[in-house]
C-alpha atoms as a PDB file:
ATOM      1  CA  UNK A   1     179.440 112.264 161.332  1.00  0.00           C
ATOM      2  CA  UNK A   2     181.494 114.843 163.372  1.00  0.00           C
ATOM      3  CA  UNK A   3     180.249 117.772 165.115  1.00  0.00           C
ATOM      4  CA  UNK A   4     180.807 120.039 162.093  1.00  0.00           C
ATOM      5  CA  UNK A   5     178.467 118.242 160.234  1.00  0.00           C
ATOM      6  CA  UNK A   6     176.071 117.452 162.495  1.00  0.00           C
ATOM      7  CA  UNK A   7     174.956 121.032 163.723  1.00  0.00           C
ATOM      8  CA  UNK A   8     173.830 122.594 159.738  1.00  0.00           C
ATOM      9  CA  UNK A   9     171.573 119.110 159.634  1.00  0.00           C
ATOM     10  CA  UNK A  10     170.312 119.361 163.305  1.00  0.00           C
ATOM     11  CA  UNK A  11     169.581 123.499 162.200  1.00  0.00           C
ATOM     12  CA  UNK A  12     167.957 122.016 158.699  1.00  0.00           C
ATOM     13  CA  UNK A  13     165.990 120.054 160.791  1.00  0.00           C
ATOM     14  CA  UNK A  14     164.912 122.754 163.529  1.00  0.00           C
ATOM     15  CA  UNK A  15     164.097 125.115 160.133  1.00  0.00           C
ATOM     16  CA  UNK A  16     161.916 121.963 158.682  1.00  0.00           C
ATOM     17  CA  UNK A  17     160.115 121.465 161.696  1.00  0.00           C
ATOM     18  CA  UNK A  18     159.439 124.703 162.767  1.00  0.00           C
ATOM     19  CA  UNK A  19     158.041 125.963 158.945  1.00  0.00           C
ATOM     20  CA  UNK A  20     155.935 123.141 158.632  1.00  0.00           C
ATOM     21  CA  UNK A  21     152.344 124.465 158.226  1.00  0.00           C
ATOM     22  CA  UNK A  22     150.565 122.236 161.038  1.00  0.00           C
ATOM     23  CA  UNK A  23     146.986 122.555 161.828  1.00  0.00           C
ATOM     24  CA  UNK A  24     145.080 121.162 164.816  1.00  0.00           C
ATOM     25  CA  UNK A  25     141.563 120.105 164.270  1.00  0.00           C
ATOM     26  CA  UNK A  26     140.007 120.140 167.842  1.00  0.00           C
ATOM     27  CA  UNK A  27     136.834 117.898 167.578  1.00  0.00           C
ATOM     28  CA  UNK A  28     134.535 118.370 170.568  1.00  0.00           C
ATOM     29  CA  UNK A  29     133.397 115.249 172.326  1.00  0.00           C
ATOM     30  CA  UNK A  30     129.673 113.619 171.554  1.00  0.00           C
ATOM     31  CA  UNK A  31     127.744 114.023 174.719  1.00  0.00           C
ATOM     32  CA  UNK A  32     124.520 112.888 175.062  1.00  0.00           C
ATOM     33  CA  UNK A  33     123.390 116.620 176.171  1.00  0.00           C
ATOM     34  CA  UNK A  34     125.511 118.311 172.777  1.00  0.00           C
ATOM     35  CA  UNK A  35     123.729 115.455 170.645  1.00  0.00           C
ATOM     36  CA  UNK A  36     120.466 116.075 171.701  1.00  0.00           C
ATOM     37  CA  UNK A  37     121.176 119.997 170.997  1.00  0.00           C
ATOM     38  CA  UNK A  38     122.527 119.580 167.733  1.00  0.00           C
ATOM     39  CA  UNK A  39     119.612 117.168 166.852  1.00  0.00           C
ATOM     40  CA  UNK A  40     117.306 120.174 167.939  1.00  0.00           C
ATOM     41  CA  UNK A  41     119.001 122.877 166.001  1.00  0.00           C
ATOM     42  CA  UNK A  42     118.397 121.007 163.248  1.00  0.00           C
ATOM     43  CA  UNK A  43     115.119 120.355 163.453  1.00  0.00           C
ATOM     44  CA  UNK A  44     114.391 124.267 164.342  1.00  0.00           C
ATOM     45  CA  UNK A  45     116.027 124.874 160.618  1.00  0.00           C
ATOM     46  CA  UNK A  46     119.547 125.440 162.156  1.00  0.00           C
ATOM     47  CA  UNK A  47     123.314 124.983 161.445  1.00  0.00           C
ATOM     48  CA  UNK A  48     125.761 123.265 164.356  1.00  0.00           C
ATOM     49  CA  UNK A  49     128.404 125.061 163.921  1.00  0.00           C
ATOM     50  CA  UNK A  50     131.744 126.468 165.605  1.00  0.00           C
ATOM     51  CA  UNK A  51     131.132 130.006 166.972  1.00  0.00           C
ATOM     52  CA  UNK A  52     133.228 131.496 168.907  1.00  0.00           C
ATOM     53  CA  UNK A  53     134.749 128.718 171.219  1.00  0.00           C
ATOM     54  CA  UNK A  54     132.281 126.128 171.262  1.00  0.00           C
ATOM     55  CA  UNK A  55     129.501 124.379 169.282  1.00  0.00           C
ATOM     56  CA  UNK A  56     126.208 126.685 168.930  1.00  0.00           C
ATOM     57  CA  UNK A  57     122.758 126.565 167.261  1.00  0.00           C
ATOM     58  CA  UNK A  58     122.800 129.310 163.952  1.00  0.00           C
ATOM     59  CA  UNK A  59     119.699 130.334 163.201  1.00  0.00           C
ATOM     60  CA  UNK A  60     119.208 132.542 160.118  1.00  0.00           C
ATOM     61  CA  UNK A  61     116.567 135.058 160.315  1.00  0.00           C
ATOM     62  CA  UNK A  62     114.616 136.111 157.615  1.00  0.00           C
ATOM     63  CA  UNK A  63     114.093 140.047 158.538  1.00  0.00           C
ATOM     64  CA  UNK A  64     117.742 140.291 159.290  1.00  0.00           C
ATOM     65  CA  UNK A  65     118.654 143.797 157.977  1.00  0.00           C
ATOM     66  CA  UNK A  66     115.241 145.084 158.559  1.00  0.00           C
ATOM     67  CA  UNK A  67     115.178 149.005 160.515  1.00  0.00           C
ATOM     68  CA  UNK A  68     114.023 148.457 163.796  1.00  0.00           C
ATOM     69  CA  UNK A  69     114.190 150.141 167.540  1.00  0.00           C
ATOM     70  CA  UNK A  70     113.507 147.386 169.446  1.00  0.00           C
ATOM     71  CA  UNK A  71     114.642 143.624 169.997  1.00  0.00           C
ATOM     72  CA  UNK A  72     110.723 142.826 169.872  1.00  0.00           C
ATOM     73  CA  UNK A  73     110.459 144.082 166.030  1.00  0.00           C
ATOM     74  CA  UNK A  74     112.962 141.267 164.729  1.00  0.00           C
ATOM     75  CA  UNK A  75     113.428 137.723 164.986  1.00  0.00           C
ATOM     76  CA  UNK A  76     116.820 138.155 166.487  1.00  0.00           C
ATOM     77  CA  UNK A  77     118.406 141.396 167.925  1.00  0.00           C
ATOM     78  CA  UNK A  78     118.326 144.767 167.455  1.00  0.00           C
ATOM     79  CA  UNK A  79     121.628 146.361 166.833  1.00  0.00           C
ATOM     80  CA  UNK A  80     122.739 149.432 167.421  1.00  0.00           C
ATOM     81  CA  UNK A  81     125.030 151.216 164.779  1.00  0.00           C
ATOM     82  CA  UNK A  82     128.410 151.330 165.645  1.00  0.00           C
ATOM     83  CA  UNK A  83     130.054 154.519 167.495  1.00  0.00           C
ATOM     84  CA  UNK A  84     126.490 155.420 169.566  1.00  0.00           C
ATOM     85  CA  UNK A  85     126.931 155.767 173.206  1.00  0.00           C
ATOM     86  CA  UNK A  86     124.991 153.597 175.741  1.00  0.00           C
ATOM     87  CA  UNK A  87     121.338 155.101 177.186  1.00  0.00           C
ATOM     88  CA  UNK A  88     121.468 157.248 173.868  1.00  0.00           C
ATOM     89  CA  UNK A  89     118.104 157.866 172.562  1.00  0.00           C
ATOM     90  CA  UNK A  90     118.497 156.740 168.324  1.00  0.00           C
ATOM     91  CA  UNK A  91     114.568 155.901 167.770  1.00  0.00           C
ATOM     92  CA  UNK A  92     114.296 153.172 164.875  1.00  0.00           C
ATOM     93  CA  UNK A  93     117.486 153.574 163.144  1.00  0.00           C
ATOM     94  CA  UNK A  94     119.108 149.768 164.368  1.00  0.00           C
ATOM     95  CA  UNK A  95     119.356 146.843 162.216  1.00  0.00           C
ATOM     96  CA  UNK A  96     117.854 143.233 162.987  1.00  0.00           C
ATOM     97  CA  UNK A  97     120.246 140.491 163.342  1.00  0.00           C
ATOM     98  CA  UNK A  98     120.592 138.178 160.309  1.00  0.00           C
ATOM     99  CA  UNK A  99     121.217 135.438 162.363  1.00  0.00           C
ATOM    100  CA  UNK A 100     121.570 134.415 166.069  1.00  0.00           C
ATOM    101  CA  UNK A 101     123.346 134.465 168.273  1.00  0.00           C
ATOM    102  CA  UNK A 102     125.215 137.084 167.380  1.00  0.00           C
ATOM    103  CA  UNK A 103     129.092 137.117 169.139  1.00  0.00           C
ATOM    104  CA  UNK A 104     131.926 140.014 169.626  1.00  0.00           C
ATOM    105  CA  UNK A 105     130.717 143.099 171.138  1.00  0.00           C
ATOM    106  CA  UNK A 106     127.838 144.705 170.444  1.00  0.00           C
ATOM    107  CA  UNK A 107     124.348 147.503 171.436  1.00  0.00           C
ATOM    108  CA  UNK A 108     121.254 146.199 171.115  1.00  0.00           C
ATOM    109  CA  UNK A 109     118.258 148.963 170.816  1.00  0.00           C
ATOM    110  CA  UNK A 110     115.142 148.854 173.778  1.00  0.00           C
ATOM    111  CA  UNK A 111     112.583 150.879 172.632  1.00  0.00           C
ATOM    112  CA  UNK A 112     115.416 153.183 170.935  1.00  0.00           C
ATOM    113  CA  UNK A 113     117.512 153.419 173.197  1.00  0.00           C
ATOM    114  CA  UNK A 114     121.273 152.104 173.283  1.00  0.00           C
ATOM    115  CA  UNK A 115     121.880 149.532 175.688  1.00  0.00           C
ATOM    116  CA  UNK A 116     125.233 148.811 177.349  1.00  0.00           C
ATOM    117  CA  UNK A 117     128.103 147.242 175.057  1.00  0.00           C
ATOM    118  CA  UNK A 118     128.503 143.724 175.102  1.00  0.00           C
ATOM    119  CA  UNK A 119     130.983 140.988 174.138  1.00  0.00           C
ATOM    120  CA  UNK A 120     129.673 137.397 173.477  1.00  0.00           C
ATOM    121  CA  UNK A 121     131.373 134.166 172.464  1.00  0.00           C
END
């Protein structure tokens, strides 16, 4: 094959390899330590699962959307609505968590008022 026909197959090729739709599956490795918390979760009623980047206990909570003003009132967390400022003074007007734990950023409520911001994985 001469050069003229060799560089539209070698771009052909760089076109086929680069629109293939590849996924990688990333399987974390058994450890005693992650066995024994998976076996755990699952005996507390919970769901191994990928959250966030790494392997965590879900727990689903059964007062999840329930008003509250403190973490103490739910089974979870309770979050703040979205656009309140930190050491704001709300009362009972968060939400419990429907699950735990809960990741990306968030308020929790103490006894009202809006804690700090923060952003879990």
């Amino acid at each position: 094959m001469n050069q003229k026909g060799f560089t539209p197959v070698l771009v052909l090729l760089i076109i086929a390899l680069i629109n293939q739709n590849t996924q990688i599956q990333i399987t974390p490795t058994p450890t005693p330590q992650r066995d024994q918390a998976e076996e755990e979760c699952r005996a507390r009623g919970g769901e191994w699962k990928q959250i966030g980047l790494d392997y965590k206990c879900e727990i689903n909570h059964t007062d999840g959307g329930k008003t509250c003003s403190d973490n103490s009132e739910c089974q979870g967390t309770c979050l703040a609505p979205e656009g309140v400022k930190p050491g704001e003074d709300i009362g009972a007007k968060g939400n419990c968590s429907s699950y735990s734990p809960v990741v990306g950023c968030f308020s929790s409520l103490n006894k009202g008022t809006v804690s700090l911001t923060i952003c879990a994985d």
